[in-house]
Every structure is written in C-alpha cells, then in structure tokens.
PDB file of N, CA and C in Angstrom:
ATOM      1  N   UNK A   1      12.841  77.049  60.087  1.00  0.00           N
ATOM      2  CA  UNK A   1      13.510  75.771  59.875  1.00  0.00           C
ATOM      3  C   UNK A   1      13.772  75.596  58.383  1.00  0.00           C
ATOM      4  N   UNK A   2      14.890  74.927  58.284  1.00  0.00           N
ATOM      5  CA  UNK A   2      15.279  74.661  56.609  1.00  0.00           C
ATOM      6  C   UNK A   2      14.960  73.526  56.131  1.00  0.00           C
ATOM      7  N   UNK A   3      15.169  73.624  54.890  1.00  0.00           N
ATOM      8  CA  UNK A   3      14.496  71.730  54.183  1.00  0.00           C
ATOM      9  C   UNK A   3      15.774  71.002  54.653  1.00  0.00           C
ATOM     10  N   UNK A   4      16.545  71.574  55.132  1.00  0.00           N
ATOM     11  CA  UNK A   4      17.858  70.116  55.486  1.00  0.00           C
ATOM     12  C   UNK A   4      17.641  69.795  57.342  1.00  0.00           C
ATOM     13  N   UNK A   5      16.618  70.361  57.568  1.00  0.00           N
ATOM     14  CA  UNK A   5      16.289  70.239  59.470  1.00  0.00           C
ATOM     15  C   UNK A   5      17.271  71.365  60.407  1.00  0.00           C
ATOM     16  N   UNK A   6      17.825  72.139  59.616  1.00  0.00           N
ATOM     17  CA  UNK A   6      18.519  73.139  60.557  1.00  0.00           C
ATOM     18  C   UNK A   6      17.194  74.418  61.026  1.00  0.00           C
ATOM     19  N   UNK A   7      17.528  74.464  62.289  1.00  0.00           N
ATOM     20  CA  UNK A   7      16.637  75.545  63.241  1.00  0.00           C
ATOM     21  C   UNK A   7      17.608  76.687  63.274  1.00  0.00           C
ATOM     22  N   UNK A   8      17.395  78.008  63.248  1.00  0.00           N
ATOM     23  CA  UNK A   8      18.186  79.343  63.487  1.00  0.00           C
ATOM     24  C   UNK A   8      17.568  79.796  64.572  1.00  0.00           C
ATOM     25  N   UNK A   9      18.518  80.569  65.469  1.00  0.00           N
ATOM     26  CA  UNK A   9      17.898  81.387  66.905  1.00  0.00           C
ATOM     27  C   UNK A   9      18.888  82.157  67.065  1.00  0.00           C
ATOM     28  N   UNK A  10      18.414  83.660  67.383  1.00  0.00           N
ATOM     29  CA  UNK A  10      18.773  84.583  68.127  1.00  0.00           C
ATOM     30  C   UNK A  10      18.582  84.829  69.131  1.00  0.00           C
ATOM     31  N   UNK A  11      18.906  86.416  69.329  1.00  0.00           N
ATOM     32  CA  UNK A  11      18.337  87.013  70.511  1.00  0.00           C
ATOM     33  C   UNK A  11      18.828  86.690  71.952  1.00  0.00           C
ATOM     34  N   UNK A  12      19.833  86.967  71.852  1.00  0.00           N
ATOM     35  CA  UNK A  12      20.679  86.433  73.108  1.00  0.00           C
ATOM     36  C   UNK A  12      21.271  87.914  73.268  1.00  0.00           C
ATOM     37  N   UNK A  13      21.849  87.876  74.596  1.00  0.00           N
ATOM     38  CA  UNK A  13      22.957  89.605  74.643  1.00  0.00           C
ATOM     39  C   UNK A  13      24.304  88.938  73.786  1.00  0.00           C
ATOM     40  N   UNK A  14      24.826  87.847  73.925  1.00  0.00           N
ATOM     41  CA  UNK A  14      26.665  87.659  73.448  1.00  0.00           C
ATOM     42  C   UNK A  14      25.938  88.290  71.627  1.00  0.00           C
ATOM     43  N   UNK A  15      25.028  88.386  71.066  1.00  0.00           N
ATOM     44  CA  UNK A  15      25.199  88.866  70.019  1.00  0.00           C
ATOM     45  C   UNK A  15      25.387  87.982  68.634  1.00  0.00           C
ATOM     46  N   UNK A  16      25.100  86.170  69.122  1.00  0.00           N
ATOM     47  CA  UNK A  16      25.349  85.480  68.218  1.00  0.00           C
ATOM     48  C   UNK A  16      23.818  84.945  67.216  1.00  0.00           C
ATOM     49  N   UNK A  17      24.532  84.407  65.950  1.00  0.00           N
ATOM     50  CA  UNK A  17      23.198  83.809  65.759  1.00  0.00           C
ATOM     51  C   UNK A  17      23.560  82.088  65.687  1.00  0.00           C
ATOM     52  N   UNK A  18      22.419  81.322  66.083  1.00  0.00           N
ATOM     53  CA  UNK A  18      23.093  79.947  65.580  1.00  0.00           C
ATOM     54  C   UNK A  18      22.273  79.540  65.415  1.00  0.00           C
ATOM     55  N   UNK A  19      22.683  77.959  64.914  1.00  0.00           N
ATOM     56  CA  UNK A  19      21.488  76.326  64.259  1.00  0.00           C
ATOM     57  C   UNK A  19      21.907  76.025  64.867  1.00  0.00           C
ATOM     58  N   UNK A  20      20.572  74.888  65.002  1.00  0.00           N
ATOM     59  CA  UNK A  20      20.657  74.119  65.737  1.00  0.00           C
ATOM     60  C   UNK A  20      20.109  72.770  64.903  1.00  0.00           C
ATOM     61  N   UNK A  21      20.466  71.620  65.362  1.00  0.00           N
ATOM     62  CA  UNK A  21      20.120  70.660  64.167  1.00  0.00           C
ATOM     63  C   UNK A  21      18.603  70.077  64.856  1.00  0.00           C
ATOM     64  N   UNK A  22      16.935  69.747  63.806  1.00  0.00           N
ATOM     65  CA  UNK A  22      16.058  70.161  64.339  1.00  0.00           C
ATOM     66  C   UNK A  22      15.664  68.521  65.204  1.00  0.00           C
ATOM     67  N   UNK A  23      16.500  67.728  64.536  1.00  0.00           N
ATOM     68  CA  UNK A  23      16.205  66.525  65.654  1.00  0.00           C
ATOM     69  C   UNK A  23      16.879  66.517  66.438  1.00  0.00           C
ATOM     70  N   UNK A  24      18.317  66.697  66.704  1.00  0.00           N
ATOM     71  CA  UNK A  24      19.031  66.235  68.531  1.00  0.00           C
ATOM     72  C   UNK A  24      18.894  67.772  68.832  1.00  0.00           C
ATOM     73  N   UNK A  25      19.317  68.739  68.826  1.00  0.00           N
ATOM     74  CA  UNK A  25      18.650  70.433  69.342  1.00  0.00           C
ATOM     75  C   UNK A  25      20.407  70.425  69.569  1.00  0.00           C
ATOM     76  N   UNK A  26      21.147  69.878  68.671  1.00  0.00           N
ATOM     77  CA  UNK A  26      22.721  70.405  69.141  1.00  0.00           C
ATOM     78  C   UNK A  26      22.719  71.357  68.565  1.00  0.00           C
ATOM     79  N   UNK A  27      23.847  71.980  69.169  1.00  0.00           N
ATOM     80  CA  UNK A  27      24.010  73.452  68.365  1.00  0.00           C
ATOM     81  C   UNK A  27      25.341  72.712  67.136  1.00  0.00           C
ATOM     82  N   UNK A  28      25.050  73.539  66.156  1.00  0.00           N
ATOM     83  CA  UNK A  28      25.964  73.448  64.647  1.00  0.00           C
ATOM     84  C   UNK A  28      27.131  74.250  63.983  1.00  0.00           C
ATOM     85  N   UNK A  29      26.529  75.322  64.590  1.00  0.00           N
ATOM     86  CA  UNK A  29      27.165  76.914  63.898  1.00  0.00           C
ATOM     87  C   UNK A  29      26.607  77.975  64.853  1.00  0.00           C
ATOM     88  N   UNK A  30      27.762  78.889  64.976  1.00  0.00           N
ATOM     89  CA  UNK A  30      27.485  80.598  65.252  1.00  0.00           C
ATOM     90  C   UNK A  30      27.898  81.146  64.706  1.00  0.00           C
ATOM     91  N   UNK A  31      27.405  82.425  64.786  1.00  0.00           N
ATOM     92  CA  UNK A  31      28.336  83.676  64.174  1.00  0.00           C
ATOM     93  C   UNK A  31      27.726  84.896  64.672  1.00  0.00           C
ATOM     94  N   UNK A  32      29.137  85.643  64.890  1.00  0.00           N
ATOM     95  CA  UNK A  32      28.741  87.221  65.712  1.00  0.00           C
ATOM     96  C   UNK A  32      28.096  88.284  64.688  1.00  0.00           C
ATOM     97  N   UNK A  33      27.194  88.638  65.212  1.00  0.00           N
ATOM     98  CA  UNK A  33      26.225  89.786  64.486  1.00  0.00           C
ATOM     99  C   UNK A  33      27.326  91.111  64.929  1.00  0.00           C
ATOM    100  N   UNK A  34      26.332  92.052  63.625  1.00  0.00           N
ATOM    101  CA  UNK A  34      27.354  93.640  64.901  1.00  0.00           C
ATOM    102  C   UNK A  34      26.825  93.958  65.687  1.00  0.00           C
ATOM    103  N   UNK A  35      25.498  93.361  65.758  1.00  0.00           N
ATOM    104  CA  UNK A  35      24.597  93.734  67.353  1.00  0.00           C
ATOM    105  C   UNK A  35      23.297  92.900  67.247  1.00  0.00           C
ATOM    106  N   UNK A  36      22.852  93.239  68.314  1.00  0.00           N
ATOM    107  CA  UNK A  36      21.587  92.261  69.062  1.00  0.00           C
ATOM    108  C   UNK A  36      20.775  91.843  67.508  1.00  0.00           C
ATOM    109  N   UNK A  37      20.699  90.449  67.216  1.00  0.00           N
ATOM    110  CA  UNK A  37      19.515  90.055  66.232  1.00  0.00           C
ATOM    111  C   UNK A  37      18.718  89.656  67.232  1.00  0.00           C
ATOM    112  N   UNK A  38      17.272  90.752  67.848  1.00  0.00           N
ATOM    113  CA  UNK A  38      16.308  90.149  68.397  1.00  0.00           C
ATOM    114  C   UNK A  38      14.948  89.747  67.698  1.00  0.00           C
ATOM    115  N   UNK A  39      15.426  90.348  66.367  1.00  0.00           N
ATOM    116  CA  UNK A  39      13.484  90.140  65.250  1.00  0.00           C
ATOM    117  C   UNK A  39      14.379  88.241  64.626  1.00  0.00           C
ATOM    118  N   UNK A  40      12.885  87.682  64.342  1.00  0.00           N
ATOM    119  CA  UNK A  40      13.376  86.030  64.040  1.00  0.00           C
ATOM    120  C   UNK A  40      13.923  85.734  63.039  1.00  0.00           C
ATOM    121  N   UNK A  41      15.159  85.183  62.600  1.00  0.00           N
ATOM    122  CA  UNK A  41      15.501  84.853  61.409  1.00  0.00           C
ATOM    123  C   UNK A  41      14.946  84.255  60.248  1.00  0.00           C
ATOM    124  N   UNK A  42      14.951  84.717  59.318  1.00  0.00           N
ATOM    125  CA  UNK A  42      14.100  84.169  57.961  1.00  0.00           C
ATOM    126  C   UNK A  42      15.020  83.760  57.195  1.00  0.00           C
ATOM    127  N   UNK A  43      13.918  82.482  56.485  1.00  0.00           N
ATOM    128  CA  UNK A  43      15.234  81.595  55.156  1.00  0.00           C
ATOM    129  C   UNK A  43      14.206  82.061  54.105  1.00  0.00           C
ATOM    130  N   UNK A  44      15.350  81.416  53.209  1.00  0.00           N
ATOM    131  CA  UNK A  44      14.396  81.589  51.847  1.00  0.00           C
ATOM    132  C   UNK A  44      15.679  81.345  50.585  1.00  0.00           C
ATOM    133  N   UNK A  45      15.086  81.151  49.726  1.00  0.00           N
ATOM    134  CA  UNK A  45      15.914  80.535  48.576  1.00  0.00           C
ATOM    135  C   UNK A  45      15.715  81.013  47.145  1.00  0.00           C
ATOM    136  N   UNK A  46      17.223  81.408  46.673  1.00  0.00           N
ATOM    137  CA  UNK A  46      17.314  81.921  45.326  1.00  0.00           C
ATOM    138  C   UNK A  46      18.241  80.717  45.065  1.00  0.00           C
ATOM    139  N   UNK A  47      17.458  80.662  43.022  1.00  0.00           N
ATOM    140  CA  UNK A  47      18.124  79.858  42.492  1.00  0.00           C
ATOM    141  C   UNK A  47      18.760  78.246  43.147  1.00  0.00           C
ATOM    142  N   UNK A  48      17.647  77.846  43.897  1.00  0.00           N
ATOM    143  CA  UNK A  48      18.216  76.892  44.292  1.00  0.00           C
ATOM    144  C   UNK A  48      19.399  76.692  45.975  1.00  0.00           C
ATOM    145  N   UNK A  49      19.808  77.744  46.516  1.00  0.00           N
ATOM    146  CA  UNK A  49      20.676  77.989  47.310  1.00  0.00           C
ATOM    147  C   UNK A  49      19.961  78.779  48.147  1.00  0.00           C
ATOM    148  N   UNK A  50      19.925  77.970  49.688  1.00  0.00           N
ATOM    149  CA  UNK A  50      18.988  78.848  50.865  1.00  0.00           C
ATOM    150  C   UNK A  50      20.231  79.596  51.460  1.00  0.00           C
ATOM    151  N   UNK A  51      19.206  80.789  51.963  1.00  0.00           N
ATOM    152  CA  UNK A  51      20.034  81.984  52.861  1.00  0.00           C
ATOM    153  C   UNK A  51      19.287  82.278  54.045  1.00  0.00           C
ATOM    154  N   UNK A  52      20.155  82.576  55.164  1.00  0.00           N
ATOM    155  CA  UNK A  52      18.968  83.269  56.508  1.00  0.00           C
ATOM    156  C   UNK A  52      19.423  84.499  56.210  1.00  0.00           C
ATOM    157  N   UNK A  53      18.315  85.259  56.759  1.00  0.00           N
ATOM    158  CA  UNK A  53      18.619  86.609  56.917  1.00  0.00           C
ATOM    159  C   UNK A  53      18.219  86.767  58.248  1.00  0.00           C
ATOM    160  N   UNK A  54      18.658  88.082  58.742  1.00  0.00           N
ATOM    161  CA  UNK A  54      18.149  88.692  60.149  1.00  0.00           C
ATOM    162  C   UNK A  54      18.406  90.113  59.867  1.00  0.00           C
ATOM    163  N   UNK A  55      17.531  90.820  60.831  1.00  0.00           N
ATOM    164  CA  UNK A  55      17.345  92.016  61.218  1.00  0.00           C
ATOM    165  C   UNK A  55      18.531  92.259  62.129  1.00  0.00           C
ATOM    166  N   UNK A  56      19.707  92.839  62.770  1.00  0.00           N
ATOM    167  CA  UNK A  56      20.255  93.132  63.861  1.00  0.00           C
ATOM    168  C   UNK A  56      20.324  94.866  64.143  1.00  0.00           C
ATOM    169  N   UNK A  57      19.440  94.937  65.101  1.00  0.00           N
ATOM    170  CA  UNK A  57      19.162  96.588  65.461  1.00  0.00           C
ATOM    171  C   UNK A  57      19.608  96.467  66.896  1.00  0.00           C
ATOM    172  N   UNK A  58      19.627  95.363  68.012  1.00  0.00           N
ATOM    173  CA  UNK A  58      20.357  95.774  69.165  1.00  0.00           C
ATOM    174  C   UNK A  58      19.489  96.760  69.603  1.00  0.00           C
ATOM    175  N   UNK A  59      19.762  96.686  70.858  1.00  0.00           N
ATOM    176  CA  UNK A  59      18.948  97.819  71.926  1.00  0.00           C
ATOM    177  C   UNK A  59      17.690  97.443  72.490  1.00  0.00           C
ATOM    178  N   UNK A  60      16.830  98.200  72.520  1.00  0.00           N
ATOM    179  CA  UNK A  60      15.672  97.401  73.019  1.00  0.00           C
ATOM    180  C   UNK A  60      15.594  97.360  74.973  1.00  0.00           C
ATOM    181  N   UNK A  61      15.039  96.581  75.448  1.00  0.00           N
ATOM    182  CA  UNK A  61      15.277  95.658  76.536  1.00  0.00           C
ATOM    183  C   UNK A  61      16.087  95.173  76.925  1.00  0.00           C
ATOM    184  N   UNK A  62      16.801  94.469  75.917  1.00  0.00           N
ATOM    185  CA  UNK A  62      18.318  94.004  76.515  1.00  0.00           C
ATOM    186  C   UNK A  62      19.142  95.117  76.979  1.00  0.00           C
ATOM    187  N   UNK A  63      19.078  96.335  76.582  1.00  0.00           N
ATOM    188  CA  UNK A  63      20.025  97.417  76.530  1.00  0.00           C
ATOM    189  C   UNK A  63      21.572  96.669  76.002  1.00  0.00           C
ATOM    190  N   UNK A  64      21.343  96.034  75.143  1.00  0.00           N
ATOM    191  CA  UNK A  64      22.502  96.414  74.549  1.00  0.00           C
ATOM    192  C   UNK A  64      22.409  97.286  73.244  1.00  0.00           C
ATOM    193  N   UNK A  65      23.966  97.309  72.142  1.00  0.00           N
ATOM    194  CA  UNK A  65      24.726  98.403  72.070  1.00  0.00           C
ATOM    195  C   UNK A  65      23.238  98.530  70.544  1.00  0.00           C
ATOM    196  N   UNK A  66      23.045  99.706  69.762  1.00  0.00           N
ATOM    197  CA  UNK A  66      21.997  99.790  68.994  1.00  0.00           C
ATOM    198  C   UNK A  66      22.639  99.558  67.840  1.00  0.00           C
ATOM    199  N   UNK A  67      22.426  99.653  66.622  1.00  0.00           N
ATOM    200  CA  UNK A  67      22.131  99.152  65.645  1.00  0.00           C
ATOM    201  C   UNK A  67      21.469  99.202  64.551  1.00  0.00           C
ATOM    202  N   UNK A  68      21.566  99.114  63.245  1.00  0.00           N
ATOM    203  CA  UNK A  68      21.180  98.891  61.880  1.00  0.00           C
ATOM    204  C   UNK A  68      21.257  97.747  60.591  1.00  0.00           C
ATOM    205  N   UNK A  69      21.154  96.840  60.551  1.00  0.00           N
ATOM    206  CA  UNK A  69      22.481  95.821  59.506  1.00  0.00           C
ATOM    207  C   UNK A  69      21.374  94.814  59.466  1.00  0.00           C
ATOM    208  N   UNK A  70      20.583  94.639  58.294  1.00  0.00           N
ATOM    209  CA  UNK A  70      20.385  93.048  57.724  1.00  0.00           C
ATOM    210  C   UNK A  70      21.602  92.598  57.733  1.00  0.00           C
ATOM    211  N   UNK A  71      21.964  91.128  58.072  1.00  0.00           N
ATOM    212  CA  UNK A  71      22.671  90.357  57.964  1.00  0.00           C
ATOM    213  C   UNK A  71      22.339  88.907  57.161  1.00  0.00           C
ATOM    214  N   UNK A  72      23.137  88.480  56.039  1.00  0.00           N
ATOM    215  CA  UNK A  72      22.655  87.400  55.701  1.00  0.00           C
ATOM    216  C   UNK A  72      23.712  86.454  54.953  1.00  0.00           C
ATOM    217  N   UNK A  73      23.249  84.820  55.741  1.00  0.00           N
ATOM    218  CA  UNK A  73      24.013  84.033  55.241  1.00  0.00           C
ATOM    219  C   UNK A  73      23.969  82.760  54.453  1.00  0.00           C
ATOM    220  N   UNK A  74      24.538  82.259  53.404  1.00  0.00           N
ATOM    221  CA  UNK A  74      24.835  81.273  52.593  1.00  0.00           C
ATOM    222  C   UNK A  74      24.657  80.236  53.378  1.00  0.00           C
ATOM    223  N   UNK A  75      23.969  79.491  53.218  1.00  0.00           N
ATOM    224  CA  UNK A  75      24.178  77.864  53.823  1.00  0.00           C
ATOM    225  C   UNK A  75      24.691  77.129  52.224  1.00  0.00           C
ATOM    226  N   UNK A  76      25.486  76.211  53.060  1.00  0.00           N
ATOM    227  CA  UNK A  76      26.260  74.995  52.448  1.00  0.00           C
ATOM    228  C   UNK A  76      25.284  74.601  51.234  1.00  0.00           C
ATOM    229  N   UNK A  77      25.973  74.304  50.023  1.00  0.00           N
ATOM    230  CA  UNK A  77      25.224  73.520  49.165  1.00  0.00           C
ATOM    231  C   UNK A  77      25.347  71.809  49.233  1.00  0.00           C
ATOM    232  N   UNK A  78      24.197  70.932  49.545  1.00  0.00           N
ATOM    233  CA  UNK A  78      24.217  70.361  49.291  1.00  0.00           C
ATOM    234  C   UNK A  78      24.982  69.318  48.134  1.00  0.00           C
TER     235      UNK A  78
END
C-alpha cells in the first residue's frame, strides 16, 4: 500500500497489474505486463517520487506464457 491509500495486485492470467483505491476497493489503473506478475508488488521511493515494481516471470501454475522483466512504474506526483 502507498502513503496516498493506493493498493497494487497481481497475479491474474489476463496479465494485468492494478490499484485499487485502499478505502472503496475500486479499481483505478491497469496495465499489461509482458507476462504473468505472480511475486507481490513492491513500492518504494526515490527522491521523493514512489514507484511499484514487480517481478513478471509468468508460468508457474497458471501455465501461462514464461518470462523474465522487472517491471516498474512512476506514480503521479502529488
């Protein structure tokens, strides 16, 4: 969870990641990975400006398609 109340979740097969806002549980944002993010997304902050990152390796259990790629994204500045 972020200091502005946004929740991140993966791990779905469509391959997306999204927030969710942490009081009503709406969803906010997605975005397509190049494959399965099933390890949990992590924030963290340089200089003032938070980022999630994720693992997306795909495969697994789900059998979907496999994979290599930290992925990581900019949230909005305040």
């Amino acid at each position: 969870m972020t200091a502005g109340g946004l929740v991140f979740c993966a791990g779905t097969r469509d391959e997306l990641i999204r927030a969710f806002d942490a009081d009503t549980g709406a969803e906010l944002w997605s975005a397509k990975l190049p494959v399965g993010g099933y390890a949990p997304p992590s924030v963290y902050e340089v200089d003032g400006r938070q980022y999630v990152v994720i693992a997306a390796t795909g495969g697994g259990k789900m059998g979907t398609e496999e994979g290599d790629a930290y992925v990581a994204f900019a949230l909005p500045e305040e």
